[in-house]
C-alpha atoms as a PDB file:
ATOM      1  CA  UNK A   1      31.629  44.254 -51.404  1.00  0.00           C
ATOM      2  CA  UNK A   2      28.128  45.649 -52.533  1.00  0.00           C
ATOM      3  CA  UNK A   3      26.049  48.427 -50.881  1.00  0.00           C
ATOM      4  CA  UNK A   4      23.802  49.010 -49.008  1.00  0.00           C
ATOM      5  CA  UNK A   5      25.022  46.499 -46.822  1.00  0.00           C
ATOM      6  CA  UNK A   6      28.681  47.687 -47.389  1.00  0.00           C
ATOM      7  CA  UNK A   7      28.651  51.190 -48.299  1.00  0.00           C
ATOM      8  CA  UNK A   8      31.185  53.508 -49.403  1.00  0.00           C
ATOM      9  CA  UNK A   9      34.057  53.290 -48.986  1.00  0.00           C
ATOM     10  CA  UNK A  10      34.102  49.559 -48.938  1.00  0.00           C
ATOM     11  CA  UNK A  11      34.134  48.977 -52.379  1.00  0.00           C
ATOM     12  CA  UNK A  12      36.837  51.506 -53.190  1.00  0.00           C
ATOM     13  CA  UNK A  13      38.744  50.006 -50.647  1.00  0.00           C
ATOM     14  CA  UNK A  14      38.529  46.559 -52.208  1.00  0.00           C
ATOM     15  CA  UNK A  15      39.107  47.674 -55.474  1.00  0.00           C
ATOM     16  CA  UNK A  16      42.312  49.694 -54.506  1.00  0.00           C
ATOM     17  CA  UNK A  17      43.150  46.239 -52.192  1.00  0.00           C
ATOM     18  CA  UNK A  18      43.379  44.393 -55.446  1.00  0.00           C
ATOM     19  CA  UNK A  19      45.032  46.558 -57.572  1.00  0.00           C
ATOM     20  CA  UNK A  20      48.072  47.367 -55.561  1.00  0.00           C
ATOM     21  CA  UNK A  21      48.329  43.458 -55.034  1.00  0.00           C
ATOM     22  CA  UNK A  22      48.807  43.006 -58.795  1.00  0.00           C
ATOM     23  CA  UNK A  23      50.918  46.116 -59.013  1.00  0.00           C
ATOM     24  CA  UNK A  24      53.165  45.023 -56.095  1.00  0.00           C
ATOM     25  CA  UNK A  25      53.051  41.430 -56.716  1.00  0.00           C
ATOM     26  CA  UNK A  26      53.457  40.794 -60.769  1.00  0.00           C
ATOM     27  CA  UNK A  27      55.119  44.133 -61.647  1.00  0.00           C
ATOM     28  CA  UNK A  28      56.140  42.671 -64.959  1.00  0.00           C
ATOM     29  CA  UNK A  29      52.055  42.327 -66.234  1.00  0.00           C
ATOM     30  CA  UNK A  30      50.400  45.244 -67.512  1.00  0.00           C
ATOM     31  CA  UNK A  31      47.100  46.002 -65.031  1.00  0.00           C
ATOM     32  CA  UNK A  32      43.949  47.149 -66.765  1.00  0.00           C
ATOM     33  CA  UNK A  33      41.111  48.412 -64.831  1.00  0.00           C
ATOM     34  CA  UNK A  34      37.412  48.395 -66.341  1.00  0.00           C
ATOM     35  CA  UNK A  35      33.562  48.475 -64.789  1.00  0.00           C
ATOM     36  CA  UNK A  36      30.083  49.325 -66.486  1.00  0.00           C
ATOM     37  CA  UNK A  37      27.359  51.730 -64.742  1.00  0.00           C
ATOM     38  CA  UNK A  38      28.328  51.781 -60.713  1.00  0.00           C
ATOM     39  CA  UNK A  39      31.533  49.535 -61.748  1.00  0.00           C
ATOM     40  CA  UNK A  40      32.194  51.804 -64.151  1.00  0.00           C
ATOM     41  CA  UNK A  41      32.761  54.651 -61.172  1.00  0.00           C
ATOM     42  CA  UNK A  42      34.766  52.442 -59.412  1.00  0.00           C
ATOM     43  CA  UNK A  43      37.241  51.599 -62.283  1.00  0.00           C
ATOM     44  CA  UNK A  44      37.352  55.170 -63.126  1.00  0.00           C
ATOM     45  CA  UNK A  45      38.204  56.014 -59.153  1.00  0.00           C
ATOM     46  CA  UNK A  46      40.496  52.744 -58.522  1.00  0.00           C
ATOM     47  CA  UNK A  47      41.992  53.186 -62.348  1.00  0.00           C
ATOM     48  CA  UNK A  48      43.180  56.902 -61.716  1.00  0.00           C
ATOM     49  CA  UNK A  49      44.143  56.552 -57.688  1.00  0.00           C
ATOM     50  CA  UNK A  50      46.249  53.702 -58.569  1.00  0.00           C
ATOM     51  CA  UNK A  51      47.768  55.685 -61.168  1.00  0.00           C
ATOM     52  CA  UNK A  52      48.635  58.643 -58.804  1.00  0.00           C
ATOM     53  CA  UNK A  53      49.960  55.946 -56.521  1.00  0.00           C
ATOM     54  CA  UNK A  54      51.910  54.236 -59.168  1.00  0.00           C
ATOM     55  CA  UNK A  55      52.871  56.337 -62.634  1.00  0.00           C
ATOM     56  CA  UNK A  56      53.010  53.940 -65.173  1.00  0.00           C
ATOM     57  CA  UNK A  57      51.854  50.787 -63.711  1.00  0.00           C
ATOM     58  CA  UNK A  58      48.030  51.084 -65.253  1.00  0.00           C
ATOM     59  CA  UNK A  59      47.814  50.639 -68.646  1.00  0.00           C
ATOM     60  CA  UNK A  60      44.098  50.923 -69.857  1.00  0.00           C
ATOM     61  CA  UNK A  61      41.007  52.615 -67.955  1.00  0.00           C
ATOM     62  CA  UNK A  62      37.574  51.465 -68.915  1.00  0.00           C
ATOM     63  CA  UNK A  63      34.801  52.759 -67.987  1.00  0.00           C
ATOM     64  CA  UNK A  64      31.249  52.296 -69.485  1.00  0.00           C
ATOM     65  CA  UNK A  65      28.027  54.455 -68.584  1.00  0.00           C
ATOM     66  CA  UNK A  66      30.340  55.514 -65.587  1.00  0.00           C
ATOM     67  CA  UNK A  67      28.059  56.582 -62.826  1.00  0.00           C
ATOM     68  CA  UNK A  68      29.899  59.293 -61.545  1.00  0.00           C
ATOM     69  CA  UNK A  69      27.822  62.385 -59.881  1.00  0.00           C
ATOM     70  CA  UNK A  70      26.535  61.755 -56.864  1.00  0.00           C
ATOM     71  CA  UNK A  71      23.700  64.495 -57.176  1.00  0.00           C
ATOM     72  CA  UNK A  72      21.925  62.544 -59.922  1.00  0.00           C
ATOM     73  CA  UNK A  73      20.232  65.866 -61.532  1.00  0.00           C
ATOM     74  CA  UNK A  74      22.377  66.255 -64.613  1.00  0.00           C
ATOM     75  CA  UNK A  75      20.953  67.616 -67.990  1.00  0.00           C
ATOM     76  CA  UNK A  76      20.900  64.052 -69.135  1.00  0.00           C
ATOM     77  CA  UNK A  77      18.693  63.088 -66.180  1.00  0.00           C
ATOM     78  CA  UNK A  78      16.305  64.976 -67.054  1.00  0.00           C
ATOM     79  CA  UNK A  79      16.267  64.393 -71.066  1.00  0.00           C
ATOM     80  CA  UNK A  80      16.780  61.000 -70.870  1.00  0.00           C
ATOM     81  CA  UNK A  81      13.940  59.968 -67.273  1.00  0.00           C
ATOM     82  CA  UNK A  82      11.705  58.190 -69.591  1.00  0.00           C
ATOM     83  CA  UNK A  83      13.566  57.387 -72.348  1.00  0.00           C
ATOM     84  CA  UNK A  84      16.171  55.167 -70.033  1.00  0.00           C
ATOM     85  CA  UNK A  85      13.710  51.871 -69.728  1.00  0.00           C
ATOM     86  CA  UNK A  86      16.950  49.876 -68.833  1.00  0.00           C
ATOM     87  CA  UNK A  87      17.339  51.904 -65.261  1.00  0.00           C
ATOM     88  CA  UNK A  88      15.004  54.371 -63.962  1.00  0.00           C
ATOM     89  CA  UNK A  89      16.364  57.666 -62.674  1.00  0.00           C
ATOM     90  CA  UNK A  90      14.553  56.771 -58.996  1.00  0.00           C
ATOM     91  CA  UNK A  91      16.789  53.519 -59.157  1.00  0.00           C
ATOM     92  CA  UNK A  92      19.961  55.316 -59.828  1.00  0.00           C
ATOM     93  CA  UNK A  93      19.122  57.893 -57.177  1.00  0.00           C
ATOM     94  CA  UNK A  94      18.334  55.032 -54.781  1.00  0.00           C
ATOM     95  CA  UNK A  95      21.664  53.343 -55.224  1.00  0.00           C
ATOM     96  CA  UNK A  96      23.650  56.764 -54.707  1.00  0.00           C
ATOM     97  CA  UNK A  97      21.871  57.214 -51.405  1.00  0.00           C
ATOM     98  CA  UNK A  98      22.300  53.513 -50.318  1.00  0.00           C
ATOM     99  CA  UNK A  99      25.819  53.849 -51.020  1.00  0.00           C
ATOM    100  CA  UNK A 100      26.689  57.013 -49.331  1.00  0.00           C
ATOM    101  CA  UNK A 101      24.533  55.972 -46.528  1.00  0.00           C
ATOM    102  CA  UNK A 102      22.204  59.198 -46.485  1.00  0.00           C
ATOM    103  CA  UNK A 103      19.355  57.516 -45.231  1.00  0.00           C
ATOM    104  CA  UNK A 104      21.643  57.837 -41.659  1.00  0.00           C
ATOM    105  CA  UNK A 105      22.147  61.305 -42.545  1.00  0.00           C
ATOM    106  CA  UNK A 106      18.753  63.300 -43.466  1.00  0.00           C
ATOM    107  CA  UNK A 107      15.891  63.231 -41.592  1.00  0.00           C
ATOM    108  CA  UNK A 108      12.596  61.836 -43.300  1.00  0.00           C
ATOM    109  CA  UNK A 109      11.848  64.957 -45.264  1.00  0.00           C
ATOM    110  CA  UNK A 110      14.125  64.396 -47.837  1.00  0.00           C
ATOM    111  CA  UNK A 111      13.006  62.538 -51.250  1.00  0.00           C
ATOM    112  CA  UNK A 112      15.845  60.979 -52.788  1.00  0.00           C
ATOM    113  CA  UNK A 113      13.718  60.015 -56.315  1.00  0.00           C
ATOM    114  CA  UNK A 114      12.949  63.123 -56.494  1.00  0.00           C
ATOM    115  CA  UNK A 115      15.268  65.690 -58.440  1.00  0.00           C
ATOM    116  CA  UNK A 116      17.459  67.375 -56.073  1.00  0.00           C
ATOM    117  CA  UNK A 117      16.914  65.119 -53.260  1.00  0.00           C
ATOM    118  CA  UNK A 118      20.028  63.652 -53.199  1.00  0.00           C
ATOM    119  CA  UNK A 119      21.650  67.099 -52.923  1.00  0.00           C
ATOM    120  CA  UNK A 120      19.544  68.235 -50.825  1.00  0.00           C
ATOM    121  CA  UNK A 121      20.265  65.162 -48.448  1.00  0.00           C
ATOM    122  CA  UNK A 122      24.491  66.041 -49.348  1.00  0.00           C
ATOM    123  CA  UNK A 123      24.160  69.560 -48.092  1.00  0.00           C
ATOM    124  CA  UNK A 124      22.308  68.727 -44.819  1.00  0.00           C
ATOM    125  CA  UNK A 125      24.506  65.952 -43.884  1.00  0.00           C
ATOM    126  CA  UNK A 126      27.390  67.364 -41.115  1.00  0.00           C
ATOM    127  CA  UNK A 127      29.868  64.772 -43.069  1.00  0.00           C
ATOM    128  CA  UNK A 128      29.020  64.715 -46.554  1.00  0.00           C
ATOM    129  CA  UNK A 129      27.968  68.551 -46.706  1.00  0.00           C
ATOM    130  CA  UNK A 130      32.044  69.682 -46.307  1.00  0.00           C
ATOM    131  CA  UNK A 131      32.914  67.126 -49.057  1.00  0.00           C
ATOM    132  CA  UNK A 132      30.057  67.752 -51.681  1.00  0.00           C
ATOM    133  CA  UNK A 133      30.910  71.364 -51.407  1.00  0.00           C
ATOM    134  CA  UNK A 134      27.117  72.375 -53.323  1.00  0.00           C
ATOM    135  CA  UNK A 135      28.750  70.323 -56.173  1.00  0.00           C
ATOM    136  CA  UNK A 136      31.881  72.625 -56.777  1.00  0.00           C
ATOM    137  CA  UNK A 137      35.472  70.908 -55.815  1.00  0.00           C
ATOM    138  CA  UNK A 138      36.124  70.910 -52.524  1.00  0.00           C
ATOM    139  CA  UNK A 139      38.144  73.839 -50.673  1.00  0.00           C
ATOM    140  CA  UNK A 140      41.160  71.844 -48.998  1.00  0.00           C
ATOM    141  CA  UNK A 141      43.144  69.189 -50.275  1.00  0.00           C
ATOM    142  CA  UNK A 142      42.338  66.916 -48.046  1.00  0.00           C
ATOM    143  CA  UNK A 143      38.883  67.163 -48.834  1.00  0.00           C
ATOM    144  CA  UNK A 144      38.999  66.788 -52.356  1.00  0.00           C
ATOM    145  CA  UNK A 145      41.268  63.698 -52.229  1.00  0.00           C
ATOM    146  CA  UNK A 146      38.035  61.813 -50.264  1.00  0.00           C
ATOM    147  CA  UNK A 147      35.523  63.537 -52.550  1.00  0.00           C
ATOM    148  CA  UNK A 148      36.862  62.369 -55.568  1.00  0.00           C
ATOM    149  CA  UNK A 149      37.130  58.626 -54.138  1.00  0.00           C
ATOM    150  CA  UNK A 150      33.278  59.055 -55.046  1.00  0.00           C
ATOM    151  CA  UNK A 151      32.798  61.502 -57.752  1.00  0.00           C
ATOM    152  CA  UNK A 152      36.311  60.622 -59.742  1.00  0.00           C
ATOM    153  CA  UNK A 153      36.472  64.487 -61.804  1.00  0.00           C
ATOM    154  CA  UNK A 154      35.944  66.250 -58.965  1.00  0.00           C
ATOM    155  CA  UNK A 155      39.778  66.318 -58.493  1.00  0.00           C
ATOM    156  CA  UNK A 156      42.010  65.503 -61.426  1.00  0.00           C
ATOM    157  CA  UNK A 157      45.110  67.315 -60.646  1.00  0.00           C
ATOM    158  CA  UNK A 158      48.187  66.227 -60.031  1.00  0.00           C
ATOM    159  CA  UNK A 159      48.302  62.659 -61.980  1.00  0.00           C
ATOM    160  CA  UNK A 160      51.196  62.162 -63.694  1.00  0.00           C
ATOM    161  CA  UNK A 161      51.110  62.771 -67.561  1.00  0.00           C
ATOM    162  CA  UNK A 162      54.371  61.381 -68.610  1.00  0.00           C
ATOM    163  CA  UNK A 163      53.314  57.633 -68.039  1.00  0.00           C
ATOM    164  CA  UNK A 164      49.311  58.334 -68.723  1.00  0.00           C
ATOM    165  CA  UNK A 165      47.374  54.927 -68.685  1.00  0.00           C
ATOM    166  CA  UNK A 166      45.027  54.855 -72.015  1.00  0.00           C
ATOM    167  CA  UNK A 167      41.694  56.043 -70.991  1.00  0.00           C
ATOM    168  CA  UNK A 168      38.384  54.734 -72.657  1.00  0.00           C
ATOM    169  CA  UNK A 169      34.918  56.387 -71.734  1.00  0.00           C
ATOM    170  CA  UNK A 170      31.993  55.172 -73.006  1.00  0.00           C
ATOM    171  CA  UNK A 171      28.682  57.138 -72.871  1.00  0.00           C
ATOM    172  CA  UNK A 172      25.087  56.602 -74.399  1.00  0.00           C
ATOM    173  CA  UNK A 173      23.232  59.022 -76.112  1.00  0.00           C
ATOM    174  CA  UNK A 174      19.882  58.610 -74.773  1.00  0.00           C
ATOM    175  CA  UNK A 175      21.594  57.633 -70.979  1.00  0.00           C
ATOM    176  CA  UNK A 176      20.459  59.376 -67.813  1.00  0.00           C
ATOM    177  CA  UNK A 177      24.263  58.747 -66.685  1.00  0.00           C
ATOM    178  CA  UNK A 178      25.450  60.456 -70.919  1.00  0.00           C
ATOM    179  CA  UNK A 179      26.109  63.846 -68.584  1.00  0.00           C
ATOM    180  CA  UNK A 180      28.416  61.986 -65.947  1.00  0.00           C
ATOM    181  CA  UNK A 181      30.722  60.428 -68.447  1.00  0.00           C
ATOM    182  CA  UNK A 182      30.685  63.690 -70.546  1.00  0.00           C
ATOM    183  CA  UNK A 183      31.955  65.645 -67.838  1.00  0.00           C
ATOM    184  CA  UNK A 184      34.713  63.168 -66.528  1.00  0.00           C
ATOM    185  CA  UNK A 185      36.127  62.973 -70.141  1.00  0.00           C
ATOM    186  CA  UNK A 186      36.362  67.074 -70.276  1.00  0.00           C
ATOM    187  CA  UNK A 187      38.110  67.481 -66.794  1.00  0.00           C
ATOM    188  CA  UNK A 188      40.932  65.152 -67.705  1.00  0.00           C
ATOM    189  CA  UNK A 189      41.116  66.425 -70.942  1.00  0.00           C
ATOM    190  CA  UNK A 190      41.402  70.044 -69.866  1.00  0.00           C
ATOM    191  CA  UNK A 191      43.345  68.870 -66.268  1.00  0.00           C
ATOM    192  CA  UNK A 192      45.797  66.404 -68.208  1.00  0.00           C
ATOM    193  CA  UNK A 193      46.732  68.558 -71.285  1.00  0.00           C
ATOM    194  CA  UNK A 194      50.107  66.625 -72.069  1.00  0.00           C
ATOM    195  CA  UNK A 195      48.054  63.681 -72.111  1.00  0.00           C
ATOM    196  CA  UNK A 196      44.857  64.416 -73.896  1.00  0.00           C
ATOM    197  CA  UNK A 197      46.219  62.036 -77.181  1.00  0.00           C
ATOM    198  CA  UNK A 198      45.600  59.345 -74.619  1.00  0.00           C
ATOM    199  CA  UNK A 199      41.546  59.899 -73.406  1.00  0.00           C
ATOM    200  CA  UNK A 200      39.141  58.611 -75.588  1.00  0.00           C
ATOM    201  CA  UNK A 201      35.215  59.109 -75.661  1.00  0.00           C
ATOM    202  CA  UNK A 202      32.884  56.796 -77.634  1.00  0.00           C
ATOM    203  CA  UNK A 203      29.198  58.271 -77.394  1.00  0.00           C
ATOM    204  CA  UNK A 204      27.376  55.282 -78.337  1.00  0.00           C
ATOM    205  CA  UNK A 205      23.226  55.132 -79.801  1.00  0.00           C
ATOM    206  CA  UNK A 206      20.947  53.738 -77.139  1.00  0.00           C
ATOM    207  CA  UNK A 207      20.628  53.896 -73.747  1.00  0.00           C
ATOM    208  CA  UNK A 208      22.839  52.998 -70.841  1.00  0.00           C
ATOM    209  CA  UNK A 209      24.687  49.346 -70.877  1.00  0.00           C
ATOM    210  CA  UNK A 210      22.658  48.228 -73.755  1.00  0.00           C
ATOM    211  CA  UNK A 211      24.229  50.471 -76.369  1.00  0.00           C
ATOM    212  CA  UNK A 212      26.747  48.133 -77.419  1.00  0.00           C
ATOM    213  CA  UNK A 213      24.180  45.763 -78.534  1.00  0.00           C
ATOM    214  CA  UNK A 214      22.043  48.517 -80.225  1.00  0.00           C
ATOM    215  CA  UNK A 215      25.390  50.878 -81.755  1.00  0.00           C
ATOM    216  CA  UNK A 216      27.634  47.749 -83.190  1.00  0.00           C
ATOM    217  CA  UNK A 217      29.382  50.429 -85.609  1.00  0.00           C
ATOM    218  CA  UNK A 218      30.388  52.410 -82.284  1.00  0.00           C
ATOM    219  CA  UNK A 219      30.653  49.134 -80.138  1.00  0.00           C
ATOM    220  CA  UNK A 220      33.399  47.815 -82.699  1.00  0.00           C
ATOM    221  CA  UNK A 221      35.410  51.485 -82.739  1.00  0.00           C
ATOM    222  CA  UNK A 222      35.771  51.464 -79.271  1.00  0.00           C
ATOM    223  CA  UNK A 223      36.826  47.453 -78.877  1.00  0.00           C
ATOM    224  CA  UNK A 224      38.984  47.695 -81.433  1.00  0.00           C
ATOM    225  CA  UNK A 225      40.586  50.942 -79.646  1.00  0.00           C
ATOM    226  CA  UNK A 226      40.644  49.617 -76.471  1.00  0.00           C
ATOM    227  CA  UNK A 227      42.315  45.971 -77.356  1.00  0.00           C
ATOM    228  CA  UNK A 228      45.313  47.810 -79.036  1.00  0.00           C
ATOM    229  CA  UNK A 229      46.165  48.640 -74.657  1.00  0.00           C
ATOM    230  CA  UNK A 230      46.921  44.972 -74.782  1.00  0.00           C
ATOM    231  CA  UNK A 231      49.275  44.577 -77.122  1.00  0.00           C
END
């Protein structure tokens, strides 16, 4: 189910819905979990919860041009708000706020194309404000196990290492969303230590989705990668 008309956490919930089917249902097949852009959050969120749920029963993560900070004001955001033809930053902040449902939650002052308007709109709303925590991870537990059901590296603690699925991020250079998949690769690298051998980042020419088109060197190194989870 899409947003706005079924916003968060609809989509998690349907993702998470069918994975534990195939996990309880065909235990014997391997379960891979991939999405691009906005999909590419929800593989990254349904991919890792799964995991936590189940050690061992996901074997590959995918997650292209993941779309992962809700704030939408990263470095790359900034460097990249012309360059990204393919989505405009005022699109991407438009979907974040149609799929948290902030329009229900600011008042009509806040701009959410503009830079900091969707943290701005996080901060004053008497839900989200306790979860976004100004951007930091969230002070409780309980907190930061719904926050990072939208933002996935907000909380990567806990997830079992021993049984690690293979984890493939792919970012674009000249990508307003380059930050976001930056970041998630370097907090579960740094959270998952024991596991590190198994995260991969491919940092591909171009700019968001179409990079594997532009980038066919870096397009073929991280296929050829990723296809080995099937074996």
């Amino acid at each position: 189910r899409l947003a706005p008309e079924n916003p968060f956490p609809a989509a998690v919930i349907d993702g998470l819905s069918a994975s534990t089917f195939l996990i309880n249902n065909y235990p014997s097949l391997q379960c891979h979990v991939g999405g691009v852009s906005g999909g590419g959050n929800l593989a990254a969120v349904v991919g890792l919860e799964s995991h936590r749920a189940c050690p061992g029963k996901v074997r590959s993560i995918f997650a292209d041009v993941p779309m992962t900070r809700p704030a939408a004001q990263s470095r790359s955001y900034h460097l990249n708000s012309k360059s990204s033809g393919v989505l405009p930053v005022e699109a991407m902040r438009w979907f974040w706020s149609a799929y948290l449902q902030l329009d229900e939650t600011a008042d009509g002052s806040v701009d959410f194309y503009a830079s900091g308007g969707i943290a701005e709109a996080l901060e004053r709303s008497t839900v989200w404000s306790y979860l976004y925590n100004g951007g930091d991870r969230p002070k409780t537990a309980e907190a930061a196990a719904v926050w990072r059901l939208v933002c996935p590296q907000a909380d990567v603690s806990g997830l079992d290492n021993d049984h690690f699925p293979n984890v493939y991020i792919v970012t674009s250079t000249a990508d307003p969303l380059h930050d976001d998949g930056v970041e998630l690769v370097e907090k579960l690298r740094d959270e998952c230590k024991d596991a590190s051998d198994k995260i991969s980042h491919f940092d591909l020419k171009g700019s968001h989705a179409l990079s594997p088109s532009v980038d066919a060197k870096g397009r073929n190194l991280f296929v050829n990668e990723w296809s080995k989870s099937f074996e």
